[in-house]
N, C-alpha and C. Protein backbone atom coordinates (compact mmCIF):
# COMPACT_ATOMS: atom_id res chain seq x y z
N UNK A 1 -7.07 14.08 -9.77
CA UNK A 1 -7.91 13.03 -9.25
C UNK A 1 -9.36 13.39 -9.50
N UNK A 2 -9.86 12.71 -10.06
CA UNK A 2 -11.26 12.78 -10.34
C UNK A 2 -12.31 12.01 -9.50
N UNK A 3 -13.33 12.01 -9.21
CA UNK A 3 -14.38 10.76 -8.59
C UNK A 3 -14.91 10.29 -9.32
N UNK A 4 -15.20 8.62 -9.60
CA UNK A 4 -15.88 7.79 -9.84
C UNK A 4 -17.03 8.24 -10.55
N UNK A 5 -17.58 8.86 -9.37
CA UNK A 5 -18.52 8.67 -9.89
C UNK A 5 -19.00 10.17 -10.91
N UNK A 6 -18.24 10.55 -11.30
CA UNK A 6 -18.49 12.05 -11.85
C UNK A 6 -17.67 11.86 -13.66
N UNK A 7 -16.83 10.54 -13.09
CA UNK A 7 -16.20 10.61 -14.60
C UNK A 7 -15.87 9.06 -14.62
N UNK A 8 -15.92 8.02 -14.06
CA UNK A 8 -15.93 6.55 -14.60
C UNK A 8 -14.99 6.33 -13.55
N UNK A 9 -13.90 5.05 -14.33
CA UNK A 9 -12.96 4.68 -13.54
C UNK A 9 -11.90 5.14 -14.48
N UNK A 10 -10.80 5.20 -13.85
CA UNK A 10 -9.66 5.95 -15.07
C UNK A 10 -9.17 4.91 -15.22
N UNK A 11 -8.34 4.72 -16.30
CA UNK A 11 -7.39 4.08 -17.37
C UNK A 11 -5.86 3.15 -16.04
N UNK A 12 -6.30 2.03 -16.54
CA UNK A 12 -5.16 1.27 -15.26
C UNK A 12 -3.37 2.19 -15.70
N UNK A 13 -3.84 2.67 -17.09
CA UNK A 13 -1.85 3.89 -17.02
C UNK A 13 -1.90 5.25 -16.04
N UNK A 14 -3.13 5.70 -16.18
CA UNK A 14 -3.69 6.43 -15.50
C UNK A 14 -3.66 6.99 -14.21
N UNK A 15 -4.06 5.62 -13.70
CA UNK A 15 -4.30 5.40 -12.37
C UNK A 15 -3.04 5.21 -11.71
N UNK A 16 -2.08 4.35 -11.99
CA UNK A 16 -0.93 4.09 -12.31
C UNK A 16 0.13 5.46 -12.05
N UNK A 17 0.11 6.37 -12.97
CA UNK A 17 0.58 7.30 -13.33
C UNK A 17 0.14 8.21 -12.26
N UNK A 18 -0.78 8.77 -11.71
CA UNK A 18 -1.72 9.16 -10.65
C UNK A 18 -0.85 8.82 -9.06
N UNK A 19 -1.08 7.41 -9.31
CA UNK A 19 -0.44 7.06 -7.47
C UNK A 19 0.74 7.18 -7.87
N UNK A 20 1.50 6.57 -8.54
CA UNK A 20 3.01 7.14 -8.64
C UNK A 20 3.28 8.73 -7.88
N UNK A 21 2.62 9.42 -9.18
CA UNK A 21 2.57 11.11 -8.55
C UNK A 21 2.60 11.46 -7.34
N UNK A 22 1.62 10.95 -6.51
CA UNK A 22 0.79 11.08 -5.30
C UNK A 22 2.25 10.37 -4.49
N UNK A 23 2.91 8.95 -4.61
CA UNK A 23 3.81 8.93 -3.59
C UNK A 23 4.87 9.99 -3.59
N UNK A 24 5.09 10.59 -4.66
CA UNK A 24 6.13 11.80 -5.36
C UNK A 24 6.15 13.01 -3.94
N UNK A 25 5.04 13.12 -3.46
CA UNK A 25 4.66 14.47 -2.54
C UNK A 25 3.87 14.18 -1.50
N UNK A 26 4.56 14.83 -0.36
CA UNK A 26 3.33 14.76 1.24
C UNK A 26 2.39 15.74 1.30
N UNK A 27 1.66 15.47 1.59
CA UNK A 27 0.01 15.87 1.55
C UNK A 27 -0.24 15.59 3.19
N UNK A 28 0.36 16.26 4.06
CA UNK A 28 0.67 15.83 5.74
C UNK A 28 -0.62 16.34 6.25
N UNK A 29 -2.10 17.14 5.44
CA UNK A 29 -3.29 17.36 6.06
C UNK A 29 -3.29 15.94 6.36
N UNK A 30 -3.61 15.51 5.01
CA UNK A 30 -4.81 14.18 4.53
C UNK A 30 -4.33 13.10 5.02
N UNK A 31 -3.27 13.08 6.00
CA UNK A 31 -2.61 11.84 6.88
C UNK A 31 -3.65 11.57 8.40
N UNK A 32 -3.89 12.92 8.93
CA UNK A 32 -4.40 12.13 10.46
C UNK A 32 -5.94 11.06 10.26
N UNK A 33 -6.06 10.24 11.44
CA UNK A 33 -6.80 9.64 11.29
C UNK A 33 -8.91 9.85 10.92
N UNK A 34 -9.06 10.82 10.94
CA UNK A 34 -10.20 11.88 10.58
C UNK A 34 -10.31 11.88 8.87
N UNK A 35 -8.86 12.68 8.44
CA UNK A 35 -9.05 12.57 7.14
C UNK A 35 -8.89 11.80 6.59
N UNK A 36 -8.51 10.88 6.73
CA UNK A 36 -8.76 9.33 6.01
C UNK A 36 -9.77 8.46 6.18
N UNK A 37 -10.13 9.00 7.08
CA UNK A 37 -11.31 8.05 7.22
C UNK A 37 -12.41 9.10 6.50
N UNK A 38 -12.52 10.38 5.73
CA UNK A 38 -13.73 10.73 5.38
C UNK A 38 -13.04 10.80 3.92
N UNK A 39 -11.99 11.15 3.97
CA UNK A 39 -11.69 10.12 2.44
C UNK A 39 -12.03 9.30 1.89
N UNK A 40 -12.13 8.04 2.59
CA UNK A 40 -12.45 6.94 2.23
C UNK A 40 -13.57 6.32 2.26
N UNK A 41 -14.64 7.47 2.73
CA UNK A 41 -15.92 7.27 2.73
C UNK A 41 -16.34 6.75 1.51
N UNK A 42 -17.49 5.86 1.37
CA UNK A 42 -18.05 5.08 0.40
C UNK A 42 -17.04 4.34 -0.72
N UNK A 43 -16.04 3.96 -0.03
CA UNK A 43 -15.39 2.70 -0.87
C UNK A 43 -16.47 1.48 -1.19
N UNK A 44 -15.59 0.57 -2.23
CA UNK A 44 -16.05 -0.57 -2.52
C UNK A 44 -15.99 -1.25 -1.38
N UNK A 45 -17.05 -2.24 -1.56
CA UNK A 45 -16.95 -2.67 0.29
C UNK A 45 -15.57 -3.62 -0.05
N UNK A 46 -14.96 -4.42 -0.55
CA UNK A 46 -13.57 -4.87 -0.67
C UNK A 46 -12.69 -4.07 -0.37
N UNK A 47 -12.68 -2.94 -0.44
CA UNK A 47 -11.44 -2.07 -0.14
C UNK A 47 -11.55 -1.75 1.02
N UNK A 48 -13.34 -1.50 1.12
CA UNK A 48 -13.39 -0.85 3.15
C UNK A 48 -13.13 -1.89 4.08
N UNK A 49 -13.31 -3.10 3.95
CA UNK A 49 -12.42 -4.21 4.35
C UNK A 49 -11.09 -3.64 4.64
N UNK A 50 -10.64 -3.43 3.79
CA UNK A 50 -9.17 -3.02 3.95
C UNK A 50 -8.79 -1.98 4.87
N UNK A 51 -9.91 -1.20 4.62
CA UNK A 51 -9.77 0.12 5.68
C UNK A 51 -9.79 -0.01 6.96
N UNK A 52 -10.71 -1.22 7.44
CA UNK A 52 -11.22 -1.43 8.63
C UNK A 52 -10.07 -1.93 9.14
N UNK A 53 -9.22 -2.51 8.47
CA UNK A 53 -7.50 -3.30 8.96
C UNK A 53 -6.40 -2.37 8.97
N UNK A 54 -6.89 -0.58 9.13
CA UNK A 54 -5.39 -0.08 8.83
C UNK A 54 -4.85 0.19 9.85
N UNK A 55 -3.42 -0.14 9.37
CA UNK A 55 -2.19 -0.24 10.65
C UNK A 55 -1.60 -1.30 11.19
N UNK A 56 -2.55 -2.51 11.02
CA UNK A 56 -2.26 -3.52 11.71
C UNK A 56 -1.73 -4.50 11.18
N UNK A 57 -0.95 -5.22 11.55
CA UNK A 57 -0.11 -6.43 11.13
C UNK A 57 -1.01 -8.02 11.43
N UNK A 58 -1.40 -8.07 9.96
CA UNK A 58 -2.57 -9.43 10.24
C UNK A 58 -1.68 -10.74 10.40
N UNK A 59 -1.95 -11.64 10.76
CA UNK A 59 -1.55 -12.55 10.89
C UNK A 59 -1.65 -13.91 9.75
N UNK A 60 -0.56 -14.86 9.23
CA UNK A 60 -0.68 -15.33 8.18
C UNK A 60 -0.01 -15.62 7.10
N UNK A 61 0.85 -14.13 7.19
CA UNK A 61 2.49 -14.29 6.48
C UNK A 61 1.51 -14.48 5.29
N UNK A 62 2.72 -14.63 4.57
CA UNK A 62 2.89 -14.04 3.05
C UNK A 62 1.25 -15.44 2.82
N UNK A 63 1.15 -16.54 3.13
CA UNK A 63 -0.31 -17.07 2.15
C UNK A 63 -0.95 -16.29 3.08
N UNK A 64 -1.80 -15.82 3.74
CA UNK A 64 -2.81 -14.51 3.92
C UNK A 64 -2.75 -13.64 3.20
N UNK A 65 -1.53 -13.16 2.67
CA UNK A 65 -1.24 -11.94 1.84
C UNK A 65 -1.15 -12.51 0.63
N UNK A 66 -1.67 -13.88 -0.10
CA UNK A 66 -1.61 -14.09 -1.15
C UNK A 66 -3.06 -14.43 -1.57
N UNK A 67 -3.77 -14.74 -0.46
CA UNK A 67 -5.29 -15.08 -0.26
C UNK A 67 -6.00 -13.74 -0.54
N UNK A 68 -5.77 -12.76 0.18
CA UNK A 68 -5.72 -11.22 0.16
C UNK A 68 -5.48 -11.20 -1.16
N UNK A 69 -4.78 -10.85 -1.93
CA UNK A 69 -4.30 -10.50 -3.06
C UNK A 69 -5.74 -11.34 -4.33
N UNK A 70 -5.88 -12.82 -4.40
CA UNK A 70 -6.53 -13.32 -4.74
C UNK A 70 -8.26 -12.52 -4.46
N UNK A 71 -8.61 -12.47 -3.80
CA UNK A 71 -9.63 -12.06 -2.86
C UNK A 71 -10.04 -10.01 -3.68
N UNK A 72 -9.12 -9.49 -4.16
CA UNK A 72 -8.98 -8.25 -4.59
C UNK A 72 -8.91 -8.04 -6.16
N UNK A 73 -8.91 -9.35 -6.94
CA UNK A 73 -9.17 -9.43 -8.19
C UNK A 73 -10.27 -8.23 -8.67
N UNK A 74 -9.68 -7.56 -9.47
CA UNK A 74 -10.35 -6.41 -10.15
C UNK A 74 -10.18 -5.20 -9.40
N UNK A 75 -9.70 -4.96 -8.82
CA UNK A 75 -8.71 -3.63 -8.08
C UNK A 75 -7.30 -3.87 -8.54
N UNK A 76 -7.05 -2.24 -9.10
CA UNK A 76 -5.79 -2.34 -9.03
C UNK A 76 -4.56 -2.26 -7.53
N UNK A 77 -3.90 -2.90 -7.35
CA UNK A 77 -2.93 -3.10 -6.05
C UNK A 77 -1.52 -2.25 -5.82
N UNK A 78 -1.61 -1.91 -5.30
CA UNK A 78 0.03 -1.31 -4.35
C UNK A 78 0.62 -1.81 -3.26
N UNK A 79 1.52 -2.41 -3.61
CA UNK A 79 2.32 -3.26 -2.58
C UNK A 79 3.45 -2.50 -2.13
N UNK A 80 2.87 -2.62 -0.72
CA UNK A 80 5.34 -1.51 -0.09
C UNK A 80 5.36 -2.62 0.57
N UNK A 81 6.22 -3.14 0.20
CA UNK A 81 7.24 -3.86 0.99
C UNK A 81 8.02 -2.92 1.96
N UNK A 82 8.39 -3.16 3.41
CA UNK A 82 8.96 -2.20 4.10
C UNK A 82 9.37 -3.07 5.60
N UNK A 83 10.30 -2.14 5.93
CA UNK A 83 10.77 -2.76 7.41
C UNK A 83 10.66 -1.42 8.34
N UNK A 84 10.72 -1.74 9.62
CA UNK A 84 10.59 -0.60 10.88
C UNK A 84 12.15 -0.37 11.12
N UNK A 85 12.88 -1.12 10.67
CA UNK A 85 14.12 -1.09 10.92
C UNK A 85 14.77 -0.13 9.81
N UNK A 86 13.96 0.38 8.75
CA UNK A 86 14.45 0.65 7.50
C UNK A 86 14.06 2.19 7.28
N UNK A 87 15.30 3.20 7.66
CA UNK A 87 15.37 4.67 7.59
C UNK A 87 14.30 4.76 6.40
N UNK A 88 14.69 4.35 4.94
CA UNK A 88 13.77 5.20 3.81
C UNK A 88 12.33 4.43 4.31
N UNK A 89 12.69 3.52 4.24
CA UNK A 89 11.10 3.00 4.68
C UNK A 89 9.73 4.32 5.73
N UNK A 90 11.08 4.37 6.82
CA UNK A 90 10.16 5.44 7.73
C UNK A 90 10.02 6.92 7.21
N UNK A 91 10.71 7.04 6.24
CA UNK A 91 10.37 8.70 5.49
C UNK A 91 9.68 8.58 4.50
N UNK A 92 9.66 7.36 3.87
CA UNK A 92 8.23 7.36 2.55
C UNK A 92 6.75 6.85 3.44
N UNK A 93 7.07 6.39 4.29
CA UNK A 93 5.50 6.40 4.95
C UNK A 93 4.17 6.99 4.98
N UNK A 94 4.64 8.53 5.13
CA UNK A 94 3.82 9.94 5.64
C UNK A 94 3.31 9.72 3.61
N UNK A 95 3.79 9.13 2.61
CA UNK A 95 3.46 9.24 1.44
C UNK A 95 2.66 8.53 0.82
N UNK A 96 3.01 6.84 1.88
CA UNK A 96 2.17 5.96 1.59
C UNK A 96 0.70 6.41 2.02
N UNK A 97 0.72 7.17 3.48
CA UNK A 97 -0.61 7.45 4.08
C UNK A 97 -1.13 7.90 2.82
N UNK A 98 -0.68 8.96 2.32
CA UNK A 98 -1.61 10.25 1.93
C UNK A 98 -1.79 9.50 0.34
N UNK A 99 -1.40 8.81 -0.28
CA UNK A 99 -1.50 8.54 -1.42
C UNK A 99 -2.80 7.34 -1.36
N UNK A 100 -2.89 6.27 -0.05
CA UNK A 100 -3.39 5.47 0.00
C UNK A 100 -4.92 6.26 0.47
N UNK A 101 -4.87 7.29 1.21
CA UNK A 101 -6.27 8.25 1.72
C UNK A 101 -6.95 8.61 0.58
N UNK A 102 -5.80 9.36 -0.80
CA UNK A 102 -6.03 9.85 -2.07
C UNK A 102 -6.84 8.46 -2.88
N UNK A 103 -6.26 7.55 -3.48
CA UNK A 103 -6.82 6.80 -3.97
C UNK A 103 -7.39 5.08 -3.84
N UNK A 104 -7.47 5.10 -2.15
CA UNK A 104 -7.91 4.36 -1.61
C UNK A 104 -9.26 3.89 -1.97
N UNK A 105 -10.26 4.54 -3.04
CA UNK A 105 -11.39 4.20 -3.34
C UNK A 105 -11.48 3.39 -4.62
N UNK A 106 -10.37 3.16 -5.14
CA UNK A 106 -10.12 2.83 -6.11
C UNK A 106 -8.83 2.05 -6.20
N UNK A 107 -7.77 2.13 -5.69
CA UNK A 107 -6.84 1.08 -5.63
C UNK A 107 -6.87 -0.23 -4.29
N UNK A 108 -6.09 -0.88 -3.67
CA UNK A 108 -6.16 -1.66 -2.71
C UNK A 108 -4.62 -1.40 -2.44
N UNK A 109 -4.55 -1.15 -1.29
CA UNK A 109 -2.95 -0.80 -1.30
C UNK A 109 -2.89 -1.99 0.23
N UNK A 110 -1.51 -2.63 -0.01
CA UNK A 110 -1.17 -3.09 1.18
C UNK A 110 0.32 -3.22 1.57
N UNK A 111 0.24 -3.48 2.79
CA UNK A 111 1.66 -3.57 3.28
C UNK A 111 2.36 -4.71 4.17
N UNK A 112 3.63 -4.95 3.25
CA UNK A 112 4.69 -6.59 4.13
C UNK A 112 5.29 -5.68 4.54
N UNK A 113 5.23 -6.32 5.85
CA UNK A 113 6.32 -5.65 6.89
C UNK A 113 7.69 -6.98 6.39
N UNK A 114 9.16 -6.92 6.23
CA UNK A 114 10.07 -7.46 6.08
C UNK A 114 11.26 -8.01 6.53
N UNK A 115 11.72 -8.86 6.78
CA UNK A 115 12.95 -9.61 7.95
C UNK A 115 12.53 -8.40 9.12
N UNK A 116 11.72 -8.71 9.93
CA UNK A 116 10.96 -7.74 10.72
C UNK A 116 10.69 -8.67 11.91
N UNK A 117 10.57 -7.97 13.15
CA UNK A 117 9.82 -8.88 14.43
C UNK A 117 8.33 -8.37 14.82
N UNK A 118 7.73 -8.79 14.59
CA UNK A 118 6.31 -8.58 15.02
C UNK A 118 6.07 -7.64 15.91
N UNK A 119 6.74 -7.76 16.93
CA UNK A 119 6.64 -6.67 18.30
C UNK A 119 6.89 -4.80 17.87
N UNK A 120 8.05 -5.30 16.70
CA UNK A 120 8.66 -4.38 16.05
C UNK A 120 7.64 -3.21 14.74
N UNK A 121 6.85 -3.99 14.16
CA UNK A 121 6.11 -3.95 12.99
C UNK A 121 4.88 -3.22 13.64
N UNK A 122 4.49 -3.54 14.60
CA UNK A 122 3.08 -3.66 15.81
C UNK A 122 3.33 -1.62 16.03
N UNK A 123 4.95 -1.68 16.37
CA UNK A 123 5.16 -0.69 17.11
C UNK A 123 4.95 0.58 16.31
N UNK A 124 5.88 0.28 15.03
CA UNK A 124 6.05 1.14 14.08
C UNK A 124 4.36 0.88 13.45
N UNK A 125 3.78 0.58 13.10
CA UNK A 125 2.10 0.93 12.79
C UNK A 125 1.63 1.44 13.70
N UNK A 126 1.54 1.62 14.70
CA UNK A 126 0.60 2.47 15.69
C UNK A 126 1.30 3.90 15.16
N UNK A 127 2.49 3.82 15.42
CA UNK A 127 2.86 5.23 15.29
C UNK A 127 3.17 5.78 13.89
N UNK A 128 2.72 5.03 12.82
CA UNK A 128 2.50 5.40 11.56
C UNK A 128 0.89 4.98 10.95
N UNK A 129 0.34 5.55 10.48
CA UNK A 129 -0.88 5.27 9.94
C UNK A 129 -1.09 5.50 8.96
N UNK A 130 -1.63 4.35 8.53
CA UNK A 130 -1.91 4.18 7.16
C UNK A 130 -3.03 3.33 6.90
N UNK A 131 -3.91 3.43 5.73
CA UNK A 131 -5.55 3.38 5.27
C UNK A 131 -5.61 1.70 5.43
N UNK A 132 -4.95 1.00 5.34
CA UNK A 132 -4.34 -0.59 4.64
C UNK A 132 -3.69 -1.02 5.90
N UNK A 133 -4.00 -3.24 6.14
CA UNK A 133 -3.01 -3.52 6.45
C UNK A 133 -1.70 -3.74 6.69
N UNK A 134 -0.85 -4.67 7.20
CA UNK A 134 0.19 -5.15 6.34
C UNK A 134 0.38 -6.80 6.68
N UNK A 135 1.24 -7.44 6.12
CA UNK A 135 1.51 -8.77 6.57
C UNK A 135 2.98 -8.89 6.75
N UNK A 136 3.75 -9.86 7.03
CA UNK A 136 5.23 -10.52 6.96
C UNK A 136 5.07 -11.51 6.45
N UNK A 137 6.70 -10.83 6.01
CA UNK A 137 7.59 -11.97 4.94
C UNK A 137 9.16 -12.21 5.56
N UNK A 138 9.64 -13.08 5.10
CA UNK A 138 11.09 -13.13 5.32
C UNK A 138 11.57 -13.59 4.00
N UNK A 139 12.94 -13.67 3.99
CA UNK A 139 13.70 -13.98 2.39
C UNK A 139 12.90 -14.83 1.86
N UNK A 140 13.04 -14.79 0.52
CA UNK A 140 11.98 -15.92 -0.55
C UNK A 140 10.72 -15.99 0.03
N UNK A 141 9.83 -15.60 0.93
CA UNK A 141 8.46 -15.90 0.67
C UNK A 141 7.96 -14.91 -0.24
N UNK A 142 8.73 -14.03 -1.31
CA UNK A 142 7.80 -13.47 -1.97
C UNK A 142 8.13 -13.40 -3.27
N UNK A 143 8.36 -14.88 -3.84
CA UNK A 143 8.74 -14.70 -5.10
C UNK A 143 7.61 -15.36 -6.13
N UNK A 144 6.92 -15.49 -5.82
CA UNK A 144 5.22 -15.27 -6.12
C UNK A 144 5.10 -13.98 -7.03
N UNK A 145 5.37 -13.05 -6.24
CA UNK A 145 5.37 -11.49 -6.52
C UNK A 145 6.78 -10.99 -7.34
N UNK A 146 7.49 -11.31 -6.65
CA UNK A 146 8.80 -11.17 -7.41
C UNK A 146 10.06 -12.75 -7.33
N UNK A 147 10.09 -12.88 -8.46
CA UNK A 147 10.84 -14.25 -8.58
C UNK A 147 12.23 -14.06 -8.53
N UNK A 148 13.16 -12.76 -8.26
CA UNK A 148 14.34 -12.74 -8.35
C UNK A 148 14.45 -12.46 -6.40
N UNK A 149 13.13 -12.17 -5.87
CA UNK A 149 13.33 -11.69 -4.42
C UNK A 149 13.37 -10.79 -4.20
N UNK A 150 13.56 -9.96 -2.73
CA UNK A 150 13.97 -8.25 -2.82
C UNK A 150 14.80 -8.11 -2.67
N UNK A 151 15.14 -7.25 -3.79
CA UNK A 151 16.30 -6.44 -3.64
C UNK A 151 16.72 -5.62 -2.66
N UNK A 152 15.89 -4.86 -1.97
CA UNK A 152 16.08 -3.64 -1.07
C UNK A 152 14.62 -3.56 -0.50
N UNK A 153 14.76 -2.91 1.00
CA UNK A 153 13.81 -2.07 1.13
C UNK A 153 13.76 -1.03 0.96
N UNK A 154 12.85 -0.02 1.02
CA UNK A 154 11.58 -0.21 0.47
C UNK A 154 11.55 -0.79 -1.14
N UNK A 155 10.42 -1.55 -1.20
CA UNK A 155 10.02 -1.73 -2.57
C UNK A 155 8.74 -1.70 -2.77
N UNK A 156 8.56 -1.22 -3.74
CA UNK A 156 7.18 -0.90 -4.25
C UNK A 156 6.72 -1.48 -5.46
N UNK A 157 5.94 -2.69 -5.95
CA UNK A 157 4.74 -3.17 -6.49
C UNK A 157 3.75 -2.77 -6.72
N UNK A 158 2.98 -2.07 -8.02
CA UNK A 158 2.33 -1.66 -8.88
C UNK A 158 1.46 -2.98 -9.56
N UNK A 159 0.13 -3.48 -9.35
CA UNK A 159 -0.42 -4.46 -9.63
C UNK A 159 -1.57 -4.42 -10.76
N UNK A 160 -1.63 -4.92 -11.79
CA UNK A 160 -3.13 -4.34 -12.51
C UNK A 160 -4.40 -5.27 -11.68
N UNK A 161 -5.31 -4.32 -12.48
CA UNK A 161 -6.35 -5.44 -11.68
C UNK A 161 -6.69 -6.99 -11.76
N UNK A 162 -5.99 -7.37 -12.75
CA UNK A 162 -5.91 -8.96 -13.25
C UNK A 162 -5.17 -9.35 -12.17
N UNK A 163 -4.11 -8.84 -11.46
CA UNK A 163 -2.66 -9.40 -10.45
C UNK A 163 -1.50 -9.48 -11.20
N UNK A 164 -1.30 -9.38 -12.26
CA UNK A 164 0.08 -8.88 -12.92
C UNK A 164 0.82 -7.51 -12.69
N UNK A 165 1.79 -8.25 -12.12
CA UNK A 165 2.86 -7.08 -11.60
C UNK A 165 3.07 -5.79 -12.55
N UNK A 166 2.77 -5.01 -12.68
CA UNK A 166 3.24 -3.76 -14.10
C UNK A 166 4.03 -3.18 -13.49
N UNK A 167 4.70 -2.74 -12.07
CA UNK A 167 5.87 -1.81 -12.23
C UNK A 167 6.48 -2.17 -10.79
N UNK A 168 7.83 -2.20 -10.97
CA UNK A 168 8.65 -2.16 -9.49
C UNK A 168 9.13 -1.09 -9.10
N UNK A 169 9.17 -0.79 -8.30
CA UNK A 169 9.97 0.52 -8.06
C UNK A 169 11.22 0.13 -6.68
N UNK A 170 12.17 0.57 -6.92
CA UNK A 170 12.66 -0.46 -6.32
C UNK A 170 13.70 0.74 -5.07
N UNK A 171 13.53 0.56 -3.83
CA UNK A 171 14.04 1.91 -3.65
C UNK A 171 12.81 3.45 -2.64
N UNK A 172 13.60 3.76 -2.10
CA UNK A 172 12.38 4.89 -1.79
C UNK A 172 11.94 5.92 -2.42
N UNK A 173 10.73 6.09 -2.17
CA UNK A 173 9.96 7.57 -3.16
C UNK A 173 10.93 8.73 -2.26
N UNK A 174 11.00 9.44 -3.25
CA UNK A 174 11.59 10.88 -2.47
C UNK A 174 10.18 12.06 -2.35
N UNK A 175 10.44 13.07 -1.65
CA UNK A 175 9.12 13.76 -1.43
C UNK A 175 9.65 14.79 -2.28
N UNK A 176 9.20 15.08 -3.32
CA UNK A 176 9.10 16.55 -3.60
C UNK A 176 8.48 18.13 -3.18
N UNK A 177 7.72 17.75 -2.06
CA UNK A 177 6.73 18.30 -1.25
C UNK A 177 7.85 19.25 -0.51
């Protein structure tokens, strides 16, 4: 990982290739709420937007999260799809934190909570933290994003900065850590 401002912006395969890595392994310093927040010191103010929303389940459903998405043109995006109800979901988390702390200055990462209850979603974000909102979806509101639907939770969406989808991952990250 390089900074901005010491060497440009890296290459959207790059970058790409980079957060992939980064969900690959826990990095359980750079999770509490301290180090992410001095991580993420001097973001683009579009992204610190984002920062200022982490954990919380905005309200709006999937068109907020498509307005959002619109609204982030020229950042590249990371989408987890995820449920509180969903074992891999709750063990790739601690990955989403640390990857989203890592290149939160430079990507926009967000999160659908999925066939999920609000009360439920609310609960599991307090007690998981992470740099980024999230929103809800239920079946077919997200074929915008994906036109066949989800397959599984977790899923993971890889966005260029235009909004074209470049990679699914479909399934949970495992930690090599």
């Amino acid at each position: 990982y390089k900074e901005i401002y010491t060497s440009g912006w890296a290459s959207m395969s790059n970058l790409e290739r980079n957060v992939k890595a980064s969900l690959r392994k826990v990095h359980p310093t750079s999770t509490d709420k301290y180090s992410i927040k001095q991580q993420l010191k001097g973001s683009p103010t579009r992204l610190a937007e984002l920062h200022a929303e982490s954990s919380s389940l905005l309200s709006g459903g999937t068109t907020a999260l498509y307005t959002e998405l619109a609204g982030l043109s020229g950042f590249p995006k990371v989408i987890n799809i995820w449920g509180s109800w969903c074992v891999p979901c709750q063990q790739e988390f601690p990955m989403f934190a640390s990857a989203s702390a890592k290149y939160g200055k430079q990507v926009a990462f967000l999160g659908v909570d999925f066939r999920d209850s609000a009360t439920n979603a609310r609960l599991f974000l307090k007690s998981h933290l992470v740099s980024y909102p999230s929103y809800q979806a239920q079946p077919g509101e997200l074929s915008k994003l994906l036109p066949g639907g989800v397959e599984a939770t977790p899923t993971t969406l890889f966005m260029s900065a235009s909004g074209k989808v470049v990679h699914v991952q479909i399934g949970q990250y495992k930690s090599l850590g």
